[in-house]
N, C-alpha and C. Protein backbone atom coordinates (compact mmCIF):
# COMPACT_ATOMS: atom_id res chain seq x y z
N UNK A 1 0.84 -1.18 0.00
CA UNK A 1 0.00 0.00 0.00
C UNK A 1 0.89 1.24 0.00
N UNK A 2 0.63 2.57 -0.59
CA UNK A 2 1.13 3.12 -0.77
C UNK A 2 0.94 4.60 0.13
N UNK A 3 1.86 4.40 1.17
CA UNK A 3 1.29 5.59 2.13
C UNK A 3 1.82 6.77 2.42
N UNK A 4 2.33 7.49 1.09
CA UNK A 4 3.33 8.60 0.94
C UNK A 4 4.77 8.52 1.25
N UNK A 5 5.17 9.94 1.89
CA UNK A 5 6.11 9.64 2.42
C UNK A 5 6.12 9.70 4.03
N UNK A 6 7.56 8.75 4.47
CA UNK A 6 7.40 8.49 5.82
C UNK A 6 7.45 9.46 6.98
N UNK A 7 8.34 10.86 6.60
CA UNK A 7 8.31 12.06 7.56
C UNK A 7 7.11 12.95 7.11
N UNK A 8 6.48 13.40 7.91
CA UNK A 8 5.22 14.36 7.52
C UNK A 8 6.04 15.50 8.17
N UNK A 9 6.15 15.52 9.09
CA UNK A 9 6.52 16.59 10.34
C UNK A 9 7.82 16.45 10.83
N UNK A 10 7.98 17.92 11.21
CA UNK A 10 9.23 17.91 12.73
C UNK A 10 8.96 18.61 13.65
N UNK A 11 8.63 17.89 14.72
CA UNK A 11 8.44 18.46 15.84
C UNK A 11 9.99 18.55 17.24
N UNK A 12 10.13 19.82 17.20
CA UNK A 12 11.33 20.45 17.61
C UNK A 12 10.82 21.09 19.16
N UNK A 13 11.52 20.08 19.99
CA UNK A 13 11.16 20.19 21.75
C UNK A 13 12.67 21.06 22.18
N UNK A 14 11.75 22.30 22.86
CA UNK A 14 12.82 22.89 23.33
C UNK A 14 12.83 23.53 24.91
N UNK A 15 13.50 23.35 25.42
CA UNK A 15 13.11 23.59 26.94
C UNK A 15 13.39 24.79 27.06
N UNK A 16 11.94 25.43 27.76
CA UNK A 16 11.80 26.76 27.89
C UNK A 16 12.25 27.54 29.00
N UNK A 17 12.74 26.79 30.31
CA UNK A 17 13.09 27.33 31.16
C UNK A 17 14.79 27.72 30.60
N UNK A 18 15.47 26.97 30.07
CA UNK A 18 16.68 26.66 29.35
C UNK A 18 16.93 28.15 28.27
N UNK A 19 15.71 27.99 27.13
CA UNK A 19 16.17 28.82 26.57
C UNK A 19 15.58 30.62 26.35
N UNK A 20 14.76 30.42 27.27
CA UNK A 20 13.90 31.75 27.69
C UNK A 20 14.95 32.43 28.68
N UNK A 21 16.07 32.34 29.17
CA UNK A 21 16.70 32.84 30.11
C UNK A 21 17.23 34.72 29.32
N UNK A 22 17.32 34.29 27.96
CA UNK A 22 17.59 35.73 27.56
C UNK A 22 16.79 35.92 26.79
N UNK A 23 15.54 36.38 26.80
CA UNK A 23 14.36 36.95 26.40
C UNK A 23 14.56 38.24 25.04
N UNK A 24 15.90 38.49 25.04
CA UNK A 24 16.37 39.48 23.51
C UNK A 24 16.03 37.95 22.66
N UNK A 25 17.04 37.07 22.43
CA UNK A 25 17.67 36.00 22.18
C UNK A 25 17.00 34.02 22.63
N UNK A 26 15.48 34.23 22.09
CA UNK A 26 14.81 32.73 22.88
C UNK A 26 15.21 31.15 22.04
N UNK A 27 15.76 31.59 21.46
CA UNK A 27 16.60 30.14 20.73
C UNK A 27 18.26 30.23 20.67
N UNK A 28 18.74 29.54 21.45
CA UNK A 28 20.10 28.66 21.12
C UNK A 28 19.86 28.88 19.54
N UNK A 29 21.46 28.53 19.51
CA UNK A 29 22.07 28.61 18.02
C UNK A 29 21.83 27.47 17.56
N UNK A 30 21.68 26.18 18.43
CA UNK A 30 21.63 25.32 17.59
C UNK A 30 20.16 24.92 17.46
N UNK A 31 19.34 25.28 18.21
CA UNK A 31 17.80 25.47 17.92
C UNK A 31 17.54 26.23 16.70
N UNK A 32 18.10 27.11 16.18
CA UNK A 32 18.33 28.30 15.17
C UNK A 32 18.38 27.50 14.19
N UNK A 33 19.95 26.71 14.35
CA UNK A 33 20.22 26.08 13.05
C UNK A 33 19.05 24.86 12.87
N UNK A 34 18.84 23.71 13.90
CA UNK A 34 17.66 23.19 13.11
C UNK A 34 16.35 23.64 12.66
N UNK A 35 16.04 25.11 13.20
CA UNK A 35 14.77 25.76 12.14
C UNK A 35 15.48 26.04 11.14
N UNK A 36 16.04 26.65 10.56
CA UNK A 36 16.54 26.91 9.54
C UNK A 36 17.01 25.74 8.46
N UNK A 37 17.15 24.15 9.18
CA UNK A 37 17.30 23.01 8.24
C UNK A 37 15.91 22.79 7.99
N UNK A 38 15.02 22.87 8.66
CA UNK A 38 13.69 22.52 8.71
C UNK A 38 12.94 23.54 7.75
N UNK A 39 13.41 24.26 7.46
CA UNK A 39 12.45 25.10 6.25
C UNK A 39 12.83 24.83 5.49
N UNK A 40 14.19 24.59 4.76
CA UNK A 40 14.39 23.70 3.44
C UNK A 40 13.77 22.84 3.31
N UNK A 41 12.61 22.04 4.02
CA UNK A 41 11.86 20.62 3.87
C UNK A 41 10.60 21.26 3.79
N UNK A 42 9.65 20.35 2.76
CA UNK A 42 8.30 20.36 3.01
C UNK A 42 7.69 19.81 3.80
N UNK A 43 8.38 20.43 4.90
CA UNK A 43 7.34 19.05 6.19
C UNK A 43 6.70 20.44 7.11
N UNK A 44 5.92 19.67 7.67
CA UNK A 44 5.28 21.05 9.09
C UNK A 44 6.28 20.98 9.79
N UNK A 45 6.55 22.24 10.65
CA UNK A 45 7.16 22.26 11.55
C UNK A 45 5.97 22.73 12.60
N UNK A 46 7.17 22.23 13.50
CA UNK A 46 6.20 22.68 15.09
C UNK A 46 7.79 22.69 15.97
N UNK A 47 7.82 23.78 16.71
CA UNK A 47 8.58 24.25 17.95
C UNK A 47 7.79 24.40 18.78
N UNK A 48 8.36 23.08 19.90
CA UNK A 48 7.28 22.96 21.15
C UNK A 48 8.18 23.08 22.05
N UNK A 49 7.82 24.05 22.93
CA UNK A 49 8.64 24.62 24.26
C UNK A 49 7.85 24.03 25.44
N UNK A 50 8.93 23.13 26.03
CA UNK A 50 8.41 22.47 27.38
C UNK A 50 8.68 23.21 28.41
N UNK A 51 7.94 22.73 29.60
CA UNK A 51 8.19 23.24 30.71
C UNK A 51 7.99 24.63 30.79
N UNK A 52 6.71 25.25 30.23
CA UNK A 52 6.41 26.61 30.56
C UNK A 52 5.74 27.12 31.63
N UNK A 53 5.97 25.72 32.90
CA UNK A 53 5.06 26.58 34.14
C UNK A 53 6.29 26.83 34.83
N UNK A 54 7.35 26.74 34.11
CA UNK A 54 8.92 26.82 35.29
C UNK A 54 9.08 28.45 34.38
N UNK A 55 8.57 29.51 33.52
CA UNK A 55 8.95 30.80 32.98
C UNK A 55 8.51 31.46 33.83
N UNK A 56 9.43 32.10 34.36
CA UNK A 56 9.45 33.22 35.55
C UNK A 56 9.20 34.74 34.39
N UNK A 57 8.40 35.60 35.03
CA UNK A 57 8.41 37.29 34.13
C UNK A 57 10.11 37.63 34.19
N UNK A 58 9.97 37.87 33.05
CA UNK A 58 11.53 38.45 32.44
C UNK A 58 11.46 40.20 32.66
N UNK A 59 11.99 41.00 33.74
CA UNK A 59 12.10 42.44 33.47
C UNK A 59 13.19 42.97 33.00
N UNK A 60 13.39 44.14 32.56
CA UNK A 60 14.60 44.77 31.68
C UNK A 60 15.31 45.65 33.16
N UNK A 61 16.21 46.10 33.02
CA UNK A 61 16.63 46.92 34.10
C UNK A 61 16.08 48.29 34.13
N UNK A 62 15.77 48.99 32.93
CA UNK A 62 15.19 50.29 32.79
C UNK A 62 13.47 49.84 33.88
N UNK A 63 13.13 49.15 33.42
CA UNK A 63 11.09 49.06 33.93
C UNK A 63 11.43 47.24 34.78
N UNK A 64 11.53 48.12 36.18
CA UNK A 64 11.19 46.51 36.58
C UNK A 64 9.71 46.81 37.48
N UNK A 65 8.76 46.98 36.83
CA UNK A 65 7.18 47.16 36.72
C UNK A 65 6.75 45.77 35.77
N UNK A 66 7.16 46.10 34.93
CA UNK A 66 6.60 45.64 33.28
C UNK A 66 7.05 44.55 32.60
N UNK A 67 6.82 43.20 33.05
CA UNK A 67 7.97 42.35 32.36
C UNK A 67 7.83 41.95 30.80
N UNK A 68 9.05 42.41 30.10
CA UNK A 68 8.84 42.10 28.69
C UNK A 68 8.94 40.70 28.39
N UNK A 69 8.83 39.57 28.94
CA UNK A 69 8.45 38.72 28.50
C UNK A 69 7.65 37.68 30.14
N UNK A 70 6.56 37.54 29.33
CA UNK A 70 6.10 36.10 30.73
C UNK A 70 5.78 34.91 29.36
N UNK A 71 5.23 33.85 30.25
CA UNK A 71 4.62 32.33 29.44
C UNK A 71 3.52 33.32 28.66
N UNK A 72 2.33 34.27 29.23
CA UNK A 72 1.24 34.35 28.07
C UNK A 72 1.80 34.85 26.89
N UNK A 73 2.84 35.88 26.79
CA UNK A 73 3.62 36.34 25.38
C UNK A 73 4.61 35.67 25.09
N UNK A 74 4.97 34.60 25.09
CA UNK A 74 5.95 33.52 25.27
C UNK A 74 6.03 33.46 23.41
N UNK A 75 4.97 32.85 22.58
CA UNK A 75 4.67 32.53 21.11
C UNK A 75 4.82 33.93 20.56
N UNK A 76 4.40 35.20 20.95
CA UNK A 76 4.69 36.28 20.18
C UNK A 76 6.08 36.38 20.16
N UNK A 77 6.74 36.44 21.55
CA UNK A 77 8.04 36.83 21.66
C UNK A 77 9.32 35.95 20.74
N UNK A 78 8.77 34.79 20.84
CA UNK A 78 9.62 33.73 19.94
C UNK A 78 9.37 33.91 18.07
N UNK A 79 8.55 33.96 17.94
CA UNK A 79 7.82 34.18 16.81
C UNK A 79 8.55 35.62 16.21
N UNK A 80 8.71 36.98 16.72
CA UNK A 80 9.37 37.91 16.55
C UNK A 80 10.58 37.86 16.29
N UNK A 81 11.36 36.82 17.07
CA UNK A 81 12.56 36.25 17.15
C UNK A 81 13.24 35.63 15.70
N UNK A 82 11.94 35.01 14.79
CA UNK A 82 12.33 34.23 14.47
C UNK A 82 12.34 34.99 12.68
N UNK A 83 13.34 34.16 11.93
CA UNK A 83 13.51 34.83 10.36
C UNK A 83 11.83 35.37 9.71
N UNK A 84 11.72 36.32 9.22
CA UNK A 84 10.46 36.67 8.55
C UNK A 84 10.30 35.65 7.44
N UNK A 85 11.36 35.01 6.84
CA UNK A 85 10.91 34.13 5.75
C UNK A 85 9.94 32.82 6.14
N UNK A 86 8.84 32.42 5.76
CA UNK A 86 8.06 31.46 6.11
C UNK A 86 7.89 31.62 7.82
N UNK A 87 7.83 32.57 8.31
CA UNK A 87 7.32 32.86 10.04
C UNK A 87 5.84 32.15 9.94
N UNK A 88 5.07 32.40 8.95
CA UNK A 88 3.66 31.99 9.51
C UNK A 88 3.94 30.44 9.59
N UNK A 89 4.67 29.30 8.65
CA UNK A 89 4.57 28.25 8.28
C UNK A 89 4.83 27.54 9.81
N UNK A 90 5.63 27.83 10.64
CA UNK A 90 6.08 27.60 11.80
C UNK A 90 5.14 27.68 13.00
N UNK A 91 4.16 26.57 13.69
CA UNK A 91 3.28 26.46 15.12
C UNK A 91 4.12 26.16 15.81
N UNK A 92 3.95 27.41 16.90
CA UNK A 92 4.79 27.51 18.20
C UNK A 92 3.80 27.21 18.88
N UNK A 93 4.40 26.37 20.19
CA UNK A 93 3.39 25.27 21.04
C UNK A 93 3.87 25.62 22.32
N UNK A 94 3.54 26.44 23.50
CA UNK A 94 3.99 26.73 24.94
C UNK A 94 3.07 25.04 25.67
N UNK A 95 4.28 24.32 25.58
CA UNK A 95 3.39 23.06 27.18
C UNK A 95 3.89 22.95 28.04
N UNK A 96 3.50 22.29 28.80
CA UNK A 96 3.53 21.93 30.07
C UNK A 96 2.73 20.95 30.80
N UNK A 97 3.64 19.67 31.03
CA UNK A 97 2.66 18.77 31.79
C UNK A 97 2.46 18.39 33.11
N UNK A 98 2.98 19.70 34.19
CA UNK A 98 2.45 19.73 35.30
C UNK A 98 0.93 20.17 35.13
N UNK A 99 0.29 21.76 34.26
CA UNK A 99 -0.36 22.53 33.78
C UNK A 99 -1.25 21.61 32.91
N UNK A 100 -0.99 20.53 32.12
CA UNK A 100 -1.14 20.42 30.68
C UNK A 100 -1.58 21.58 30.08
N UNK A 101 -0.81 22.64 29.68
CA UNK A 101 -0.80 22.90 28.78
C UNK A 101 -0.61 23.20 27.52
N UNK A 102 -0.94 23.52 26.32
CA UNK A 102 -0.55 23.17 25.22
C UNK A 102 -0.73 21.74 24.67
N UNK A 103 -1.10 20.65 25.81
CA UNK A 103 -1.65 19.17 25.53
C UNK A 103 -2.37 19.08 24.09
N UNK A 104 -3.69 19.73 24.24
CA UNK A 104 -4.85 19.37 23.12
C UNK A 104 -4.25 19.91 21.61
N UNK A 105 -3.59 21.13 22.08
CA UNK A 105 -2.97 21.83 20.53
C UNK A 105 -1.80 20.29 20.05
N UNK A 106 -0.97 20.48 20.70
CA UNK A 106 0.05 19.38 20.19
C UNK A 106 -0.40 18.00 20.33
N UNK A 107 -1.55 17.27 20.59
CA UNK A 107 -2.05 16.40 20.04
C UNK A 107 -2.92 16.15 18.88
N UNK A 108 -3.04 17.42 18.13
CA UNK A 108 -3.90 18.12 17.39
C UNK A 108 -2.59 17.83 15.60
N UNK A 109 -1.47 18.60 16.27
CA UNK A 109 -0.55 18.75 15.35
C UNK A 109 0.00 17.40 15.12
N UNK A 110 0.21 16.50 15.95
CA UNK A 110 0.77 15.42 15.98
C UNK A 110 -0.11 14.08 14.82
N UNK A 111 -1.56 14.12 15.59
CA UNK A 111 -2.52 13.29 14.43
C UNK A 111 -2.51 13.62 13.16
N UNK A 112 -2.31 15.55 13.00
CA UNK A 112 -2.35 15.65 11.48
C UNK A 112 -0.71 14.95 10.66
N UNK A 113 -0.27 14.72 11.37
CA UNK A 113 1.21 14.36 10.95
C UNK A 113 1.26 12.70 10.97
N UNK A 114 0.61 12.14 11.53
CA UNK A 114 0.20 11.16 11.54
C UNK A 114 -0.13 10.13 10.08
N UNK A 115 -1.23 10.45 9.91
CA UNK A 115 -2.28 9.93 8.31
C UNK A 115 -3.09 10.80 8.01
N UNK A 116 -2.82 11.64 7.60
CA UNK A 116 -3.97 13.10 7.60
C UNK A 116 -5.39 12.24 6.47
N UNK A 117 -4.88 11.38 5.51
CA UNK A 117 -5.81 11.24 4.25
C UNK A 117 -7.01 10.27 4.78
N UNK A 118 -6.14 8.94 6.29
CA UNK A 118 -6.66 8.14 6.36
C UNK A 118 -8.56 8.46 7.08
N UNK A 119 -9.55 7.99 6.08
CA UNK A 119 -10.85 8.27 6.51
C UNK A 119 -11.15 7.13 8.26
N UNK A 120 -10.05 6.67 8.43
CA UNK A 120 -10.03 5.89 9.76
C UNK A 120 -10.40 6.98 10.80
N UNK A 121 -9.69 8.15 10.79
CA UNK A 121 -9.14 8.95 11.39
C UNK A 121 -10.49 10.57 11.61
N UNK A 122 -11.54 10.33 10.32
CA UNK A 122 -12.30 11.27 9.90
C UNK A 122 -13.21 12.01 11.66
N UNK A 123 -13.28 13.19 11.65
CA UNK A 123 -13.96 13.40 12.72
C UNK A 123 -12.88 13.55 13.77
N UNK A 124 -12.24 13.34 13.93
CA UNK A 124 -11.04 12.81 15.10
C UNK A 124 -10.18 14.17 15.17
N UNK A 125 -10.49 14.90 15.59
CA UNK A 125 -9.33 16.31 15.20
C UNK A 125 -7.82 15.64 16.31
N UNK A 126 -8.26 15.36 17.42
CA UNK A 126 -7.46 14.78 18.62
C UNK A 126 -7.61 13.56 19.00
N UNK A 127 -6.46 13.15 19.98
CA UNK A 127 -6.93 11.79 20.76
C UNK A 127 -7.75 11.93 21.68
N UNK A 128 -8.14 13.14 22.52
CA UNK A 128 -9.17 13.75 23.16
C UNK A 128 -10.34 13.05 22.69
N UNK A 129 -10.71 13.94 21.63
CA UNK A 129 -11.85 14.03 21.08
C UNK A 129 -12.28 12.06 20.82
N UNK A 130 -11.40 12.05 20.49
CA UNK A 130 -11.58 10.13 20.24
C UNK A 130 -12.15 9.47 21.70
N UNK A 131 -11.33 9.56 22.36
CA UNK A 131 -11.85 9.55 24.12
C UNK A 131 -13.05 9.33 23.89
N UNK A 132 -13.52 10.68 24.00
CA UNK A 132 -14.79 11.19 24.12
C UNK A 132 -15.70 9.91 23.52
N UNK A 133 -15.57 10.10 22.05
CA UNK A 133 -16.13 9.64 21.50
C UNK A 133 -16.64 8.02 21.96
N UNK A 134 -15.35 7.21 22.16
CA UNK A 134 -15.36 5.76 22.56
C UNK A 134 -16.64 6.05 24.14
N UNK A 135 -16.29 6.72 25.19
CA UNK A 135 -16.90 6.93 26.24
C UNK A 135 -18.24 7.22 26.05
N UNK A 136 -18.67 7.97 25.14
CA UNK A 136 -20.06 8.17 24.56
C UNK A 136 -20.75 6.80 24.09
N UNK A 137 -20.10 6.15 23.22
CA UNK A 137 -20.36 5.30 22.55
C UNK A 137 -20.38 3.69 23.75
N UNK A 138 -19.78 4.08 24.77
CA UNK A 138 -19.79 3.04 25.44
C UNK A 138 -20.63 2.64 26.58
N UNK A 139 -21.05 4.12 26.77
CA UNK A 139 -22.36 4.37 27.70
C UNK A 139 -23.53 4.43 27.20
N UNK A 140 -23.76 4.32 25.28
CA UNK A 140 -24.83 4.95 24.52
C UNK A 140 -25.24 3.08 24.19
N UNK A 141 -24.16 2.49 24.20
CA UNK A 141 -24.25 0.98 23.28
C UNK A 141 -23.58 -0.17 24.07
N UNK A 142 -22.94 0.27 24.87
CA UNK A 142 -21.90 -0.56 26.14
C UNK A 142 -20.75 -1.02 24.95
N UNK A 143 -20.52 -2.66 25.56
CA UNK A 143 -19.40 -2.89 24.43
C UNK A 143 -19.99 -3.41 22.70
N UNK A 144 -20.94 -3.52 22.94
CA UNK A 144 -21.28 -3.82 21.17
C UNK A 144 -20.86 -2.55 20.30
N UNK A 145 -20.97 -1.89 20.79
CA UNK A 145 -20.68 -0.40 19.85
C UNK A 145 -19.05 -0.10 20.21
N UNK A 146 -18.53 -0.28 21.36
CA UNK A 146 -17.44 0.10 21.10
C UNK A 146 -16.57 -0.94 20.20
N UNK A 147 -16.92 -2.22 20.48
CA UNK A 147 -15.97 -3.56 19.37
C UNK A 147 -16.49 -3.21 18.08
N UNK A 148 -17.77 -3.06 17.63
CA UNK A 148 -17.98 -2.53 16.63
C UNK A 148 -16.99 -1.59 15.79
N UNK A 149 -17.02 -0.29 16.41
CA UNK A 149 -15.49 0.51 16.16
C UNK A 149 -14.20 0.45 16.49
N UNK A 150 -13.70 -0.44 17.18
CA UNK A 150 -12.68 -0.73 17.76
C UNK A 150 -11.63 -1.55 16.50
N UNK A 151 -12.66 -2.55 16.13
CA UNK A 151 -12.16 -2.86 14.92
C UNK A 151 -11.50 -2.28 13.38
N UNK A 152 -11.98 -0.97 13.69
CA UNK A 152 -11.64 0.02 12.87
C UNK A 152 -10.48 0.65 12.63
N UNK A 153 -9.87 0.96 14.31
CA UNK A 153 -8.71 1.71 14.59
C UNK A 153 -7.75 1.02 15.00
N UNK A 154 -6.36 1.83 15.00
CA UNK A 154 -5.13 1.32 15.28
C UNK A 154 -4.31 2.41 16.18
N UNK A 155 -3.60 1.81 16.88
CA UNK A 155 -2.66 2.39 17.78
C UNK A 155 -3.10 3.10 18.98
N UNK A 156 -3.19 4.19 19.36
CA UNK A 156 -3.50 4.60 20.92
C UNK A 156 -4.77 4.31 20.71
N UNK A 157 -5.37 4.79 19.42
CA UNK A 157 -7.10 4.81 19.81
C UNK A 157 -7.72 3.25 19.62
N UNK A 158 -6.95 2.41 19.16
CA UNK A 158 -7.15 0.86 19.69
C UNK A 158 -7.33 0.32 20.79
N UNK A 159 -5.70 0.95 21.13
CA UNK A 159 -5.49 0.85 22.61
C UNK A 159 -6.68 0.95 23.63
N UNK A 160 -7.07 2.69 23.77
CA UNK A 160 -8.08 3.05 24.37
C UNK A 160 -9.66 2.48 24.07
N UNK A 161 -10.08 1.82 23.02
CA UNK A 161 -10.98 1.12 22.65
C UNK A 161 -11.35 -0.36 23.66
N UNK A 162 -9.93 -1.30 23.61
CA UNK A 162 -9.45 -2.21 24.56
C UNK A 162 -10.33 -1.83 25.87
N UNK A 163 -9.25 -0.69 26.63
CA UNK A 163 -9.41 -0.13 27.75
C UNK A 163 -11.30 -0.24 28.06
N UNK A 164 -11.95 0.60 27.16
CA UNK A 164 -12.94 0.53 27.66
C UNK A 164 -13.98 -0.51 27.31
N UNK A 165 -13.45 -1.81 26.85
CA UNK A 165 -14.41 -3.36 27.03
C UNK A 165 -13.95 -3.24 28.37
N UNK A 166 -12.61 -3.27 29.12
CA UNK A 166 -12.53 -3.70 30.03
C UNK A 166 -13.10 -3.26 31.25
N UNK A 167 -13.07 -1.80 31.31
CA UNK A 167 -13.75 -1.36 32.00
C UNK A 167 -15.43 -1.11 32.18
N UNK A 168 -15.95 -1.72 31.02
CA UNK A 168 -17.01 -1.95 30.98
C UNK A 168 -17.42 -3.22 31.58
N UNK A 169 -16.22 -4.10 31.75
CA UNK A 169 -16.67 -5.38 32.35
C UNK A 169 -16.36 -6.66 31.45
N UNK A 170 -16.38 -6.24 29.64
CA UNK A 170 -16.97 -7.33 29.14
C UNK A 170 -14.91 -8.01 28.36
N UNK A 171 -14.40 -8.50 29.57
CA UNK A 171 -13.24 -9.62 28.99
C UNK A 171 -13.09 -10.44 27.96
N UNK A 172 -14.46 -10.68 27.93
CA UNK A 172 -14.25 -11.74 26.41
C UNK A 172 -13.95 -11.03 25.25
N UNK A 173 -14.72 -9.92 25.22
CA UNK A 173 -14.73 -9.01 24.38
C UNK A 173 -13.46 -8.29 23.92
N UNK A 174 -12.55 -8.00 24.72
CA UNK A 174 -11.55 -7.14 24.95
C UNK A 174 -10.39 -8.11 24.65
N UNK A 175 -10.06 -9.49 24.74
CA UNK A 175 -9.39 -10.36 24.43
C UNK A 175 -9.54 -10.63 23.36
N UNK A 176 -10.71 -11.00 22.75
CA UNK A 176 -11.20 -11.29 21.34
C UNK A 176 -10.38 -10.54 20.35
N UNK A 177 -10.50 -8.62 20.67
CA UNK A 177 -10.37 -7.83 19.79
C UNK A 177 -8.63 -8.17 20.22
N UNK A 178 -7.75 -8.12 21.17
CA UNK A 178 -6.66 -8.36 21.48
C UNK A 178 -6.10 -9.13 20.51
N UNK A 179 -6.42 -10.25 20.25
CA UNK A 179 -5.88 -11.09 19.45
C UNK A 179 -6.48 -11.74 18.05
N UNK A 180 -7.69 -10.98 17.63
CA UNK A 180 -7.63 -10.26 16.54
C UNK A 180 -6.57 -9.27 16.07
N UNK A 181 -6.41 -8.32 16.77
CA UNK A 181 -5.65 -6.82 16.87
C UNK A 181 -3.93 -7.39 16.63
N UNK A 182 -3.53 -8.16 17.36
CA UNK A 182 -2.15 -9.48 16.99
C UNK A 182 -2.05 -9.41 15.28
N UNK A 183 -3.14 -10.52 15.96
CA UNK A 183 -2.96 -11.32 14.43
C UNK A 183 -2.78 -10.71 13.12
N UNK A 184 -3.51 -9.51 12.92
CA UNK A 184 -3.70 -8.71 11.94
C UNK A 184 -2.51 -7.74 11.54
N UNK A 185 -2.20 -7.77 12.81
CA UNK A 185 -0.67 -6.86 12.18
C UNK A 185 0.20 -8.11 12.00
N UNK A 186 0.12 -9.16 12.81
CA UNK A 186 1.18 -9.90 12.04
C UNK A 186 1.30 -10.43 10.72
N UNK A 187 0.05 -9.79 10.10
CA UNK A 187 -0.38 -10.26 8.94
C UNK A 187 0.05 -8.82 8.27
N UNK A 188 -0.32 -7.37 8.60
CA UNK A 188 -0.05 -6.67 7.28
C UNK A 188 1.01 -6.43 7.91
C-alpha cells in the first residue's frame, strides 16, 4: 500500500526554562540552526517549548514594573525572534505537563502528521476528542458499539478502545479484539 512519504513533520522540543533565560535572544544557536534546516523541507514544523510553568516574568533593568516577556507572550516573543521568511509556516506550542498545557494543541498537530488522508481517522481532530467519542459510545451501546469501532482503529485509539471493554466489564470481548488486533498486524 502506498502511504506517501514516511516524515510528515518535525516536531522540535525545546526547553523553555533553558532557553527563555535571555528573552532578547529565545533560541540557542543550535535550535536556530535546526529551524533553519527545517524550512528547506516540506514538512510542518512545530517548535514545542516544554516546561512553561517553570517561565518566571523576564524584566529589563530600565522598567522593573513591566515584564517584557512572561509564558502568556511567550509565542509572540519567539515568533518575533524568528527569520520573517516562512514565520507563519512555523506552530509555536507553549506546554507543560504539570499545567497540561498546550496538551490538546500538540495532540492536534501530531494526528495531522500522523495519516492526515486516512478516513479511519475522519472526525477525530485529537486523541481527546476520540476519548470522548469511545466513552459516549460506550455508555450509549456498552461494548457492542465500542468492538464494533474498535475494529476500525489502530494504535493509541485501539489501545483506548481495549481499555474501555474492560472497563465496561466485558473480557471476552476485549481479548477477542486483542488477538484479533495481533494477528492482523502480524499479517499486514
Amino acid at each position: 500500500k502506498d502511504r506517501g512519504p514516511a516524515l510528515r513533520g518535525i516536531f522540535h522540543l525545546v526547553s523553555a526554562p533553558m532557553n527563555l533565560r535571555d528573552f532578547e535572544r529565545p533560541l540557542k544557536w543550535s535550535d536556530k540552526e535546526i529551524y533553519h534546516m527545517a524550512q528547506e523541507l516540506p514538512l510542518e514544523y512545530t517548535l514545542v517549548f516544554t516546561k512553561t510553568d517553570k517561565v518566571r516574568p523576564v524584566y529589563t533593568q530600565e522598567d522593573r514594573v513591566h515584564p517584557v516577556f512572561t509564558r502568556d507572550n511567550l509565542v509572540e516573543r519567539v515568533r518575533s525572534y524568528l527569520p520573517s521568511v516562512n514565520q507563519e509556516s512555523v506552530t509555536i506550542i507553549g506546554s507543560s505537563i504539570k499545567t497540561r498545557a498546550g496538551r490538546d494543541h500538540l495532540w492536534k498537530r501530531l494526528w495531522s502528521c500522523v495519516d492526515p488522508e486516512n478516513p479511519r481517522w475522519a472526525g477525530y481532530d485529537d486523541i481527546l476528542s476520540l476519548r470522548r467519542g469511545l466513552d459516549d459510545l460506550s455508555e450509549q451501546q456498552g461494548s457492542s458499539g465500542v468492538l464494533a469501532m474498535a475494529v476500525e482503529l489502530r494504535g493509541d485509539a485501539w489501545e483506548y478502545a481495549v481499555r474501555c471493554l474492560v472497563r465496561l466489564g466485558d473480557l471476552k470481548a476485549a481479548w477477542r479484539l486483542i488477538q484479533d488486533g495481533t494477528s492482523s498486524s502480524l499479517q499486514g
